[in-house]
Protein backbone atom coordinates (compact mmCIF):
# COMPACT_ATOMS: atom_id res chain seq x y z
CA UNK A 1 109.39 75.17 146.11
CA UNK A 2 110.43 78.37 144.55
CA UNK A 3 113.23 78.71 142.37
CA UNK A 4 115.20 81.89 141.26
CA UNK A 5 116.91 83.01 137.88
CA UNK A 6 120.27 82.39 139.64
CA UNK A 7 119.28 78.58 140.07
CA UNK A 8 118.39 78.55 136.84
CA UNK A 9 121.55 79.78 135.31
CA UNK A 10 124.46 78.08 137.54
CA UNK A 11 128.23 78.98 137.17
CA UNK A 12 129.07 76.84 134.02
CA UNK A 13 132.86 77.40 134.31
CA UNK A 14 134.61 79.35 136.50
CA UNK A 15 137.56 81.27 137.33
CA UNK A 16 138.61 78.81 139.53
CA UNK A 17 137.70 75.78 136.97
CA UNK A 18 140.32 73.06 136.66
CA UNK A 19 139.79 74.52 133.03
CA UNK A 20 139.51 77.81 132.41
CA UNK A 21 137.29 79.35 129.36
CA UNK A 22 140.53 80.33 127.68
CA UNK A 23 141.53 76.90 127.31
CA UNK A 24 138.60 75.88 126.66
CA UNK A 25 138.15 78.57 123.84
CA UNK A 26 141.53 77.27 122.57
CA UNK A 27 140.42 73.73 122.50
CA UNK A 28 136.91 74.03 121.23
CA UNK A 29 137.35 75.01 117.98
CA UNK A 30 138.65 71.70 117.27
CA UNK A 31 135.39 70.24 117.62
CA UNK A 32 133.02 70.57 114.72
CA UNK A 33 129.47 71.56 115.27
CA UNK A 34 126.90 69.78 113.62
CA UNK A 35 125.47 71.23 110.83
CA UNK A 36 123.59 74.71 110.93
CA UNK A 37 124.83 75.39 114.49
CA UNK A 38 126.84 78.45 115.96
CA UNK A 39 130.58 77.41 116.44
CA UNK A 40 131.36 76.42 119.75
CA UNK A 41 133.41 79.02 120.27
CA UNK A 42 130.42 81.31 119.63
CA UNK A 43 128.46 79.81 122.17
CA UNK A 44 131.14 80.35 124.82
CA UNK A 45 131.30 83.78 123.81
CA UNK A 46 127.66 83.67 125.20
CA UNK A 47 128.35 81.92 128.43
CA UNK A 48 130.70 84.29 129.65
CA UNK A 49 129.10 87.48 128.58
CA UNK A 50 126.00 86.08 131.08
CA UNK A 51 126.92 86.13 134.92
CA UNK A 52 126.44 82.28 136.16
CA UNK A 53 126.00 81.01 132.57
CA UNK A 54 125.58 77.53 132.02
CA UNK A 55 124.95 74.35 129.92
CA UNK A 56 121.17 75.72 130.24
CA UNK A 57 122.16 78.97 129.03
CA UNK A 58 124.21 77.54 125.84
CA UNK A 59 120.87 75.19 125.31
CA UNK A 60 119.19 78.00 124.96
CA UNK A 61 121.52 79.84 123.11
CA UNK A 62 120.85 77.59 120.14
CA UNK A 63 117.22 76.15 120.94
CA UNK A 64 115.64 79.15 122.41
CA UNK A 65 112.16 78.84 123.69
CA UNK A 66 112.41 74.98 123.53
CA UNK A 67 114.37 74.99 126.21
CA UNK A 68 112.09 75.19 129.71
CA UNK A 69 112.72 76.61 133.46
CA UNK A 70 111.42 75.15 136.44
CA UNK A 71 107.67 76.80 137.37
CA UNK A 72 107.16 77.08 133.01
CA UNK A 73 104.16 74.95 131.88
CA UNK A 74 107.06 72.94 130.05
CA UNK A 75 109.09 72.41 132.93
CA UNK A 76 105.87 71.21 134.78
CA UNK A 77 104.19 69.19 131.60
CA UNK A 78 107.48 67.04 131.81
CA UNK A 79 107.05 66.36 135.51
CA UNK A 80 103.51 65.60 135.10
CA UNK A 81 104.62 62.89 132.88
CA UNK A 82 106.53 60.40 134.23
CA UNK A 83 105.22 57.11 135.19
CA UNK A 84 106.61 57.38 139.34
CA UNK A 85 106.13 60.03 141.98
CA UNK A 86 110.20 59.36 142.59
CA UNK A 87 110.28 60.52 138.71
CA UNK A 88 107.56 62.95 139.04
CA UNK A 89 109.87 64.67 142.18
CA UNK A 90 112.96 65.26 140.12
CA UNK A 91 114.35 68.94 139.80
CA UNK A 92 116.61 69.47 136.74
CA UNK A 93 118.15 72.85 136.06
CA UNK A 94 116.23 73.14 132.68
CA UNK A 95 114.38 70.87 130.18
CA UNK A 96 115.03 70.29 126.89
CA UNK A 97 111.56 70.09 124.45
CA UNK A 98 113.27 68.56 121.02
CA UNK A 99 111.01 68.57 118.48
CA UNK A 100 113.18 67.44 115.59
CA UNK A 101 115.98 64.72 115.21
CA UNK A 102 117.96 68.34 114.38
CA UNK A 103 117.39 69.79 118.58
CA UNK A 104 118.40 66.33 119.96
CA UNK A 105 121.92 66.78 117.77
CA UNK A 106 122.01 70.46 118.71
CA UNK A 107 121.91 69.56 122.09
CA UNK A 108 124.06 66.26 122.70
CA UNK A 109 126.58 68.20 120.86
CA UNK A 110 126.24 71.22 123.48
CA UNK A 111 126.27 68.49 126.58
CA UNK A 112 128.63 66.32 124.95
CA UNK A 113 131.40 69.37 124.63
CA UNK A 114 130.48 71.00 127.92
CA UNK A 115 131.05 68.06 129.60
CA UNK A 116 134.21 66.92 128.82
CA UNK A 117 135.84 70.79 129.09
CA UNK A 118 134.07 71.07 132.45
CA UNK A 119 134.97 67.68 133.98
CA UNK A 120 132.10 66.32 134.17
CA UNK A 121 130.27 69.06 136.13
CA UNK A 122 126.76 67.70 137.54
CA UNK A 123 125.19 70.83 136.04
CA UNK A 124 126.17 69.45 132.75
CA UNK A 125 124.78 65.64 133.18
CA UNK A 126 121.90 64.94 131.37
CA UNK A 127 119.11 62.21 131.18
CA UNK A 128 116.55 61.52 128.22
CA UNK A 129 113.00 60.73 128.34
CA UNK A 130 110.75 58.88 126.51
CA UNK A 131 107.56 57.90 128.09
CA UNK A 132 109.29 57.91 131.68
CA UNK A 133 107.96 54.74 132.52
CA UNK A 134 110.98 53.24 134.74
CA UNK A 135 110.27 53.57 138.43
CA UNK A 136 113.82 54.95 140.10
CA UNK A 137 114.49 58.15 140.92
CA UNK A 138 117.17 59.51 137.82
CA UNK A 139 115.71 57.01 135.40
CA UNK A 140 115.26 59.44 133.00
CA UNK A 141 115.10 62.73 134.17
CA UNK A 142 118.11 64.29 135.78
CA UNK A 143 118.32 66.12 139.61
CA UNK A 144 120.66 69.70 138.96
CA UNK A 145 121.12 68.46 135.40
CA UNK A 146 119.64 69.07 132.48
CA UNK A 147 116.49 66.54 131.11
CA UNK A 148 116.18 66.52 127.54
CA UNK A 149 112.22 65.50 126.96
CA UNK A 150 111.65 63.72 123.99
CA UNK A 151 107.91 63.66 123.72
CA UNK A 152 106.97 65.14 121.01
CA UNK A 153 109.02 63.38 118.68
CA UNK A 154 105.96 60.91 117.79
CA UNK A 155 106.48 60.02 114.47
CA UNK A 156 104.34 57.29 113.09
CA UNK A 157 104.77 55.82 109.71
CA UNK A 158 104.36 52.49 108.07
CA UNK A 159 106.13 51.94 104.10
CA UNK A 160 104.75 51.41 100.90
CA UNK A 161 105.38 48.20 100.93
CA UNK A 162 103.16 47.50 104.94
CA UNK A 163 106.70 45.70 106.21
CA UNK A 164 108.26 48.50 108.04
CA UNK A 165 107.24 50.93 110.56
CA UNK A 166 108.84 53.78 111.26
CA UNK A 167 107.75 55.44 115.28
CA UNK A 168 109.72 57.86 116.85
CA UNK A 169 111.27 57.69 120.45
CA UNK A 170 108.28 60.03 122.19
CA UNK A 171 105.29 57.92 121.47
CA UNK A 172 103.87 55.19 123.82
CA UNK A 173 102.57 51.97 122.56
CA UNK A 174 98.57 53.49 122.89
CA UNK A 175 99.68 56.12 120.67
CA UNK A 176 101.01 53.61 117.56
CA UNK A 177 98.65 50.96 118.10
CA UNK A 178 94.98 52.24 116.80
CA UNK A 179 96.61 53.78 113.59
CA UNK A 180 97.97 49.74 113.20
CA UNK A 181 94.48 48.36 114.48
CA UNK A 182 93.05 50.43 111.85
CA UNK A 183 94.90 49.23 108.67
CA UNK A 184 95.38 45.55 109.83
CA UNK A 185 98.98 45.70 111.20
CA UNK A 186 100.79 45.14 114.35
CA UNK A 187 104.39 46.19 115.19
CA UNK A 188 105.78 43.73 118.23
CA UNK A 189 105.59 46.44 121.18
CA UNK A 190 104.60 46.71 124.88
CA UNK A 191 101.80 45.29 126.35
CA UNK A 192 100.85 48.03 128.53
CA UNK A 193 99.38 51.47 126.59
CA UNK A 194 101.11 54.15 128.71
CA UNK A 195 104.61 52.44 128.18
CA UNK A 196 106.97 54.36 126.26
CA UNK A 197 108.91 53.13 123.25
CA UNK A 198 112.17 54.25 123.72
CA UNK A 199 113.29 52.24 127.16
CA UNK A 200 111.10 49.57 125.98
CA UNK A 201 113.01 48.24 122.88
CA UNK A 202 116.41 49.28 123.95
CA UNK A 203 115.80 47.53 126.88
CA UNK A 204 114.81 44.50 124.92
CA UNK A 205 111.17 44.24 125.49
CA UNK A 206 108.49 41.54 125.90
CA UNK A 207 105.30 41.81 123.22
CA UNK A 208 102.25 39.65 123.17
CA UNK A 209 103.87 38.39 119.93
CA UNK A 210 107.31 37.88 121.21
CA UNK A 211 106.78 33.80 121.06
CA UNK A 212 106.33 34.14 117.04
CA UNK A 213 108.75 37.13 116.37
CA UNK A 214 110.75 37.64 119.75
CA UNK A 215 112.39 40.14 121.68
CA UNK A 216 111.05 43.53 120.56
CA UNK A 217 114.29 44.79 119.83
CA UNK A 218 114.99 41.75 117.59
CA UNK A 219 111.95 43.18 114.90
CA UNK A 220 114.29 46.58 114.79
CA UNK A 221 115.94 47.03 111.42
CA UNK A 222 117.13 49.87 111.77
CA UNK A 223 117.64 52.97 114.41
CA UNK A 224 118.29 56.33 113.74
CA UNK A 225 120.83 57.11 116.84
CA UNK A 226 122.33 60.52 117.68
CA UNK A 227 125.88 59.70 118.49
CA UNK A 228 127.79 61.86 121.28
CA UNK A 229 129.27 64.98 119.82
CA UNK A 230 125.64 65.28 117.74
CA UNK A 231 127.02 62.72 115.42
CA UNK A 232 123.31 61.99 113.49
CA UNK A 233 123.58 58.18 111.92
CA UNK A 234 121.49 55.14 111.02
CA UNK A 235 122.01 51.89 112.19
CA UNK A 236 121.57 48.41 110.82
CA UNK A 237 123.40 45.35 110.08
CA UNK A 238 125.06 46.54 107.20
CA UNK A 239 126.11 49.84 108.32
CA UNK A 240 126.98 48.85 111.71
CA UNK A 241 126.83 45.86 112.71
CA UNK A 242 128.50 45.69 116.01
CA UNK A 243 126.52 49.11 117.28
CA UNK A 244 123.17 47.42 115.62
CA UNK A 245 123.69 44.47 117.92
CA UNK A 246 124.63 46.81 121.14
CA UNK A 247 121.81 48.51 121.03
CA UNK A 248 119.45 45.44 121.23
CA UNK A 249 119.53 45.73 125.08
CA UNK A 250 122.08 48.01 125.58
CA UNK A 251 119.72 50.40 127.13
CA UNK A 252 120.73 54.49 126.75
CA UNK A 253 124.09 53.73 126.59
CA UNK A 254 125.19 54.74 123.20
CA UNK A 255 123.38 57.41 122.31
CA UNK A 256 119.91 59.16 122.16
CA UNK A 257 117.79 56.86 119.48
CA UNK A 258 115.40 59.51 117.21
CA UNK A 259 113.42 56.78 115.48
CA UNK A 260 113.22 52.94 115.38
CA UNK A 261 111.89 51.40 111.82
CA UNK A 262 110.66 48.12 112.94
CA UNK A 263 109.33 44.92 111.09
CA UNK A 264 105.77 45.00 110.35
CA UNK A 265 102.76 42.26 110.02
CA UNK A 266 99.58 41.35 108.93
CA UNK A 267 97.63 41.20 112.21
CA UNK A 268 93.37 41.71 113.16
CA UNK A 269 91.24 40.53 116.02
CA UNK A 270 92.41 38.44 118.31
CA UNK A 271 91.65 36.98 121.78
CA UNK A 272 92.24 38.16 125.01
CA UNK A 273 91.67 39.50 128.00
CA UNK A 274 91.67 38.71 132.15
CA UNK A 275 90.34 36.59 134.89
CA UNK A 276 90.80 37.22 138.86
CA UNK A 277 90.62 34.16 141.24
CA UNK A 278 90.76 33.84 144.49
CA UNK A 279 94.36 32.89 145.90
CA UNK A 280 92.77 29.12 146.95
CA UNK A 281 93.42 28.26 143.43
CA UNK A 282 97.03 28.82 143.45
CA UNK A 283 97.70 24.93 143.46
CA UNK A 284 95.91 24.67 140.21
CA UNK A 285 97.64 28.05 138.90
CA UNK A 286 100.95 26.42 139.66
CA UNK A 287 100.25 23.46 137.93
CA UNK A 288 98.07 24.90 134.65
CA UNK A 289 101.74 27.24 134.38
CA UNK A 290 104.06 24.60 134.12
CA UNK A 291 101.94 23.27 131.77
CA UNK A 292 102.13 25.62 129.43
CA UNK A 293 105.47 26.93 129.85
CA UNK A 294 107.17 23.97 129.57
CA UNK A 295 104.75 22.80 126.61
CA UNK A 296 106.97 21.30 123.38
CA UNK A 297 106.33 23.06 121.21
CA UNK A 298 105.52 26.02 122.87
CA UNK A 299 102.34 27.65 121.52
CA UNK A 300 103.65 30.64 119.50
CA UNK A 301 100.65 32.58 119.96
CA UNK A 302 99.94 32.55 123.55
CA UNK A 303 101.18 35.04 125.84
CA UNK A 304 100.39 34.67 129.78
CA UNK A 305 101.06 37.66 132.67
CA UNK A 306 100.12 35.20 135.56
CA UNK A 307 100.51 37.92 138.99
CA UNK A 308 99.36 37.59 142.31
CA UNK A 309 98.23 40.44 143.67
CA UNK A 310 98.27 41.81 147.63
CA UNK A 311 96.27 44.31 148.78
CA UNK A 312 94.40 45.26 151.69
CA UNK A 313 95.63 42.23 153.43
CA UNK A 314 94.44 39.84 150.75
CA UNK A 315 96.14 37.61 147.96
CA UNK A 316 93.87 37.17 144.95
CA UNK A 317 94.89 35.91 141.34
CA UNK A 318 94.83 37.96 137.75
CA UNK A 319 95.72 36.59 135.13
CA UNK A 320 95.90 38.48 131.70
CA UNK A 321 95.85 35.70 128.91
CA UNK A 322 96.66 36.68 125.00
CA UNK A 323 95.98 34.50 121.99
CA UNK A 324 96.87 36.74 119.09
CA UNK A 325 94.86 35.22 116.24
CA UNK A 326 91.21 34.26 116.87
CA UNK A 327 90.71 30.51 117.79
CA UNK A 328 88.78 28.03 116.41
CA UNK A 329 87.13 27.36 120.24
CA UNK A 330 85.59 30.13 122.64
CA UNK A 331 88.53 29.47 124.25
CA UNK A 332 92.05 28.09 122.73
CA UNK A 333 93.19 24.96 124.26
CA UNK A 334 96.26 26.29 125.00
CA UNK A 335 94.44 27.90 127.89
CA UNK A 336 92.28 25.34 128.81
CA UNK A 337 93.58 24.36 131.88
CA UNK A 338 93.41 28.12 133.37
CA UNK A 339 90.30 28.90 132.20
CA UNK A 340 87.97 25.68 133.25
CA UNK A 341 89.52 26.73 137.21
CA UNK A 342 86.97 28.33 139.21
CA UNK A 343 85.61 30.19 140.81
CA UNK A 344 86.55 33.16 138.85
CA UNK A 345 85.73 36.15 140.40
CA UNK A 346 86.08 38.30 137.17
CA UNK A 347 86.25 37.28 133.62
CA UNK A 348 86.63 39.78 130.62
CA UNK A 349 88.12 37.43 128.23
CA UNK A 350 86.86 38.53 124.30
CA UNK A 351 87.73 39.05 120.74
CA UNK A 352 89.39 42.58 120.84
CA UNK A 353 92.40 44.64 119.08
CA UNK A 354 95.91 45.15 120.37
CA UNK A 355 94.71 48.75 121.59
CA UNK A 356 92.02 47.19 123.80
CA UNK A 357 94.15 44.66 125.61
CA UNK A 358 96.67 47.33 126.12
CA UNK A 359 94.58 49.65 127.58
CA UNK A 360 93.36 46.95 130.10
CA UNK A 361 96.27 46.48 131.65
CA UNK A 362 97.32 50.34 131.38
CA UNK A 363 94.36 50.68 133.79
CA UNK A 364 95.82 48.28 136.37
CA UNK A 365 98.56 50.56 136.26
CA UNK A 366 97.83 54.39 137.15
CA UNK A 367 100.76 57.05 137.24
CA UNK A 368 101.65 59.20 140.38
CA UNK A 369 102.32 57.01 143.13
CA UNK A 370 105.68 55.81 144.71
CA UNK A 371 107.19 52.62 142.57
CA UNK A 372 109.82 49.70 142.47
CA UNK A 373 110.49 46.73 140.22
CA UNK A 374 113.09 43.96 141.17
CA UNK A 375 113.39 41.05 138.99
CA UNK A 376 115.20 37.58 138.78
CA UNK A 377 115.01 34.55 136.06
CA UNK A 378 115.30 30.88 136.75
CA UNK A 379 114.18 27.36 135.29
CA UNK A 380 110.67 26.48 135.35
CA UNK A 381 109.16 23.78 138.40
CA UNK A 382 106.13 23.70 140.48
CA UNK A 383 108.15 24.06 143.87
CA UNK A 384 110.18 26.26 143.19
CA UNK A 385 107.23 28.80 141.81
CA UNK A 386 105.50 27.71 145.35
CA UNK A 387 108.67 28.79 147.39
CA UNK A 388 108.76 32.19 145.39
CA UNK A 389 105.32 32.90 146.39
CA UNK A 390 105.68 31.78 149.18
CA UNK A 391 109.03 34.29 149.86
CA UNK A 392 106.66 36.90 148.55
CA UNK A 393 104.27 36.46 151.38
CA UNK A 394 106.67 36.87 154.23
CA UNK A 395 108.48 39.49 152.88
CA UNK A 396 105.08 41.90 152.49
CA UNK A 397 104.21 40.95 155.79
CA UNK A 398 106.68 43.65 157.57
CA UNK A 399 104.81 46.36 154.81
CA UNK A 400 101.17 45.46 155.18
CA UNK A 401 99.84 48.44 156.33
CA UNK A 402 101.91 50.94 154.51
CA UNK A 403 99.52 53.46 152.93
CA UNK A 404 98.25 52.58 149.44
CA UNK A 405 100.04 49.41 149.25
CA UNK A 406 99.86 47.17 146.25
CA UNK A 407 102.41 44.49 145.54
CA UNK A 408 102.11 42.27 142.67
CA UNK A 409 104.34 38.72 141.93
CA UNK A 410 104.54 37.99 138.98
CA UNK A 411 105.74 34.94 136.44
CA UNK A 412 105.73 35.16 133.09
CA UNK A 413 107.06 32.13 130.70
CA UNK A 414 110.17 32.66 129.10
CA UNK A 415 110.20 30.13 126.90
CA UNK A 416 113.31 29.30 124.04
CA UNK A 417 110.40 30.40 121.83
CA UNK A 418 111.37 33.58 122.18
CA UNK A 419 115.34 33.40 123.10
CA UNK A 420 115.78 32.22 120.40
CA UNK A 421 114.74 34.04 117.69
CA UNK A 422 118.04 36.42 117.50
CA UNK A 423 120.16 35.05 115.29
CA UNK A 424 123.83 35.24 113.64
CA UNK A 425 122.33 37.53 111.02
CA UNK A 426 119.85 39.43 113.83
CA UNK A 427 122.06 39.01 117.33
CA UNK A 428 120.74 40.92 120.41
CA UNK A 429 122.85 41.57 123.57
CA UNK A 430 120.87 40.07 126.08
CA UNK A 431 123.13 36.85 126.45
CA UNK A 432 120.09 34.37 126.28
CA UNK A 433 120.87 30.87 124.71
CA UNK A 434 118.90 27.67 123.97
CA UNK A 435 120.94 25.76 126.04
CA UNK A 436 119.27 27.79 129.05
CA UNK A 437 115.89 26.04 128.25
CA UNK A 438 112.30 27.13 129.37
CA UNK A 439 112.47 30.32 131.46
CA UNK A 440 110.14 31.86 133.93
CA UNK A 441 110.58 35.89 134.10
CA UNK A 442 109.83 36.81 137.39
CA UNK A 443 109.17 40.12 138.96
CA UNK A 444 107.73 42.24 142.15
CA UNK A 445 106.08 45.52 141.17
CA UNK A 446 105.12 47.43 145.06
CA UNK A 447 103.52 50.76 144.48
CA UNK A 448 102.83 53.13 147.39
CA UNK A 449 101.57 56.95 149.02
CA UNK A 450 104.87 58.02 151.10
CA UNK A 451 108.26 58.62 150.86
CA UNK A 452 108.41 57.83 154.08
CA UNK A 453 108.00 54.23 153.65
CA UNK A 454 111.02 54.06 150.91
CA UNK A 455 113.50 52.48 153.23
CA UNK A 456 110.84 50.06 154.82
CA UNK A 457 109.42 48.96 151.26
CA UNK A 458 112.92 48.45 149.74
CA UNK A 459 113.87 46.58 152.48
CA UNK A 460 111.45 44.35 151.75
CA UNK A 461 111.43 43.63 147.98
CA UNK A 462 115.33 43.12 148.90
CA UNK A 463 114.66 40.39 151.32
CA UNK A 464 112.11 39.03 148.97
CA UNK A 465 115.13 38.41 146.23
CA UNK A 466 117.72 37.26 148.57
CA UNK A 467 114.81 34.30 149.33
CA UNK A 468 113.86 34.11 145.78
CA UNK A 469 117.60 33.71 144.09
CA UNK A 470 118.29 31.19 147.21
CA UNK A 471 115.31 28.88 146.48
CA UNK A 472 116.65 28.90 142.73
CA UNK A 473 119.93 28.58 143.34
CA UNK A 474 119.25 25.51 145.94
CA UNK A 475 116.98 23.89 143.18
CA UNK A 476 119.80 24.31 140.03
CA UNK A 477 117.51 26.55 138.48
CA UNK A 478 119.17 29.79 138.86
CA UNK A 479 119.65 32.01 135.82
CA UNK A 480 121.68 34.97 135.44
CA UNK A 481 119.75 36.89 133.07
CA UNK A 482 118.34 39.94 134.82
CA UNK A 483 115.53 41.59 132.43
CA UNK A 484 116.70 45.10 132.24
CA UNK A 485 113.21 46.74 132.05
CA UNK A 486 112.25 45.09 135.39
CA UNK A 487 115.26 45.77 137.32
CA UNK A 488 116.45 47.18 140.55
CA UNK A 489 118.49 50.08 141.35
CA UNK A 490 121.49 47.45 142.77
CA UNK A 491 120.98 45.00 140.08
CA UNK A 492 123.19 44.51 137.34
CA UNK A 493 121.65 43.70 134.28
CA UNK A 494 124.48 44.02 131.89
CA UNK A 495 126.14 42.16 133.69
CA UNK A 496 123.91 39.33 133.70
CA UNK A 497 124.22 39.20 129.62
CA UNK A 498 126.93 37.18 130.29
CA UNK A 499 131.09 38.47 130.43
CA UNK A 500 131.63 38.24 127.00
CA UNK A 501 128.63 40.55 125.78
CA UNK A 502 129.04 43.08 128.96
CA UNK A 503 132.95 42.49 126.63
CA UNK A 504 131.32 43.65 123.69
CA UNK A 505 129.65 46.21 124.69
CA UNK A 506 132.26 48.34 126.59
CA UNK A 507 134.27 47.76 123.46
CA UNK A 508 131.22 49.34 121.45
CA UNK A 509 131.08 52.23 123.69
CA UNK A 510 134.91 52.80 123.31
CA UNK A 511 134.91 52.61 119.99
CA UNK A 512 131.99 55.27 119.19
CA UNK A 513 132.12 57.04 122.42
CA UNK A 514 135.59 57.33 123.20
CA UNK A 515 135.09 60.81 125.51
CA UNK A 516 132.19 58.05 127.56
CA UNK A 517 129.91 60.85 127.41
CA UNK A 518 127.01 58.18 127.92
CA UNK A 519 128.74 56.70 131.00
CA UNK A 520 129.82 59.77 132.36
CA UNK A 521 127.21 62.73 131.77
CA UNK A 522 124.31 60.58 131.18
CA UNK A 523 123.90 58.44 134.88
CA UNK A 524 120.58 57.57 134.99
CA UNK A 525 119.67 53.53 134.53
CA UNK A 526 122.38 51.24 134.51
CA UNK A 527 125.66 51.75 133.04
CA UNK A 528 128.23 49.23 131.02
């Protein structure tokens, strides 16, 4: 596709604007830049004295060369690097390359102002990137909008004192983990190397450690967040505590996060790895899960991914298993039943770091093709795991021969282990009690070649969790909670953190974001 100067730089306001530039001159100078930035004023001065200015224009008015035009090796770089080939396809008007915590403020106060004067225009939305990872189309990156990138802010610092690490919002997990392998540390993070950070903790997030320490976002102490209007603040539960807790699932709702400092431990070796099956041990698989999900007490250090994989008209079983300290055994009880079930048809279970494991399962999971997650959570029994699986199989039967076709089930325990570890001091928004007992976290991941299959494939992971929510819902194990890192385009995640935190957190976003800049110019992922 080629693109033209004139796409670049669309009409930012008009003559025949609803608002006019001279009210808008009139009424900007009543908003106060952020430090060492032109006045607003002066940057409209710039917009009209260009034919078909636009926000792009007044980005680059104050960030210059970071700012990047489709066909520019930045423009491209950014498409290269999302997870999805619905990411990947994306055209924004311009991309924003922040370097510093000082270009995110510089431009969230540019979009922020711009969008309220111009209604809202779509030139003006925005989206912000981390490592891209989330599957739907506008995710993170915005069509006719502007993308602000924010990949090279990769900070990576652990305190004095070895408690706190401090990682900026463009890093994935591979990036942070080897410089913690190397000094005997471990941050609670994603499980999969290519993951970003950003959409991973404010999302909540699931670590091999999360049965000792919890949700990931439950280990932040404090976030350095870039409030609409450039606003640049830090957040904790002293300064405040109500945003502190919002943002603990509240996805990109409140702002653009620059850097999370997050609790830090002692952590070396420990064991891992995975084993594939064929699918005539799911009987056993079934049972060995229960087992261990339901276990009292649950074993803090295990961590289970238990999928079942289709491809190429074939069901096998992979299991990834995590113990994270080194057992006493070759193998840790814990996992005992699972591992003595054979036969396996691959086994790379070992002593290894945190960066190992995660690359293992980053190369299960290669970039560039088509993607979808849909997700539900329910109680934990035998049958109803059966009838999941079993919902899984009919639904991929109408998709079996769509071109590079691989769809994954998968359960993972969610047990109070984790749910409750946020506390009155350190609350999260995700809604989980104790009272909601054992959990299974259950998901579809369906990758695929062609666009043309979108309708067919969605179809399908749709009819999957009409079946899925039934069975649960017939068995009195249905669950509201919808993990928002797994979810749908249609699903509702903040709503399923129950009415009085969705409550919360709309009054949250009144109260710092009372123009809704990151419900109105900010659409991607799922809004309060």
């Amino acid at each position: 596709m080629k693109y033209s100067v004139c796409q670049a730089f669309l009409t930012l306001v008009s003559i025949s604007s609803v608002i006019s530039l001279q009210i808008f001159d009139e009424r900007a100078t009543t908003v106060a830049p952020p430090a060492g930035l032109p006045s607003l004023s002066d940057i409209v001065s710039f917009a009209k004295a260009k034919p078909g200015g636009t926000c792009c224009a007044a980005l680059s008015y104050i960030l210059g060369a970071k700012v990047v035009y489709p066909v520019s090796v930045g423009y491209l770089g950014t498409a290269a690097s999302y997870w999805s080939a619905q990411e990947q396809a994306v055209t924004p008007n311009c991309v924003v390359e922040a370097t510093t915590t000082k270009d995110v403020s510089g431009a969230v106060y540019v979009l922020s102002t711009l969008s309220v004067f111009t209604q809202f225009s779509n030139e003006c939305k925005f989206a912000v990137k981390s490592g891209g990872h989330t599957p739907q189309r506008g995710a993170a990156n915005q069509a006719a909008g502007v993308t602000m990138d924010l990949g090279a802010l990769k900070q990576i610092s652990v305190s004095a004192d070895r408690k706190k690490t401090s990682i900026g919002p463009g890093n994935r997990w591979g990036d942070i983990y080897p410089k913690l392998d190397a000094q005997g540390l471990a941050i609670p993070g994603g499980r999969v190397a290519s993951v970003g950070t950003g959409g991973l903790i404010t999302g909540g997030g699931i670590s091999f450690f999360s049965a000792r320490v919890g949700f990931v976002c439950d280990n932040v102490i404090n976030y350095e967040l870039v409030l609409p209007y450039g606003k640049v603040v830090n957040v904790n539960s002293s300064s405040s505590p109500d945003l502190f807790k919002a943002l603990k699932g509240g996805s990109n709702n409140f702002g653009v996060v620059t850097r999370f400092d997050i609790k830090t431990f002692e952590s070396g070796p420990f064991w891992g790895g995975e084993i594939i099956y064929p699918i005539t041990t799911m009987p056993q698989q079934i049972e060995a899960f229960v087992n261990l999900a339901g276990a009292q007490p649950y074993d803090q250090y295990a961590a289970l991914i238990h999928n079942y994989g289709y491809t190429a008209g074939s069901w096998v079983i992979v299991n990834n298993y995590e113990y994270t300290k080194i057992p006493a055994e070759p193998y840790p009880p814990t996992f005992k039943s699972f591992t003595d079930i054979q036969p396996q048809l691959l086994n790379t279970m070992r002593v290894s770091n945190l960066t190992n494991f995660t690359l293992e399962l980053a190369a299960a999971s290669p970039a560039g093709k088509r993607a979808l997650f849909i997700t539900l959570t329910h109680g934990l029994s035998a049958s109803l795991l059966t009838e999941i699986y079993q919902a899984a199989d009919a639904a991929v039967q109408p998709i079996k021969l769509v071109a590079g076709l691989v769809y994954s089930l998968t359960y993972q325990p969610l047990p109070t282990a984790i749910t409750t570890k946020a506390t009155v001091a350190n609350p999260n928004s995700l809604g989980l009690e104790a009272s909601d007992g054992n959990l299974v976290l259950t998901h579809i991941t369906i990758t695929w070649t062609l666009p043309t299959d979108d309708a067919a494939v969605t179809a399908a992971a749709n009819t999957w969790l009409r079946a899925a929510k039934a069975a649960s819902v017939k068995a009195g194990l249905s669950n509201e909670y919808v993990y928002l890192n797994y979810a749908a385009p249609g699903q509702d995640p903040i709503t399923g953190y129950g009415a009085s935190n969705k409550a919360d957190l709309r009054s949250v976003s009144q109260k710092y974001d009372p123009s809704q800049i990151f419900q109105k110019a900010v659409p991607g992922a799922f809004k309060l």
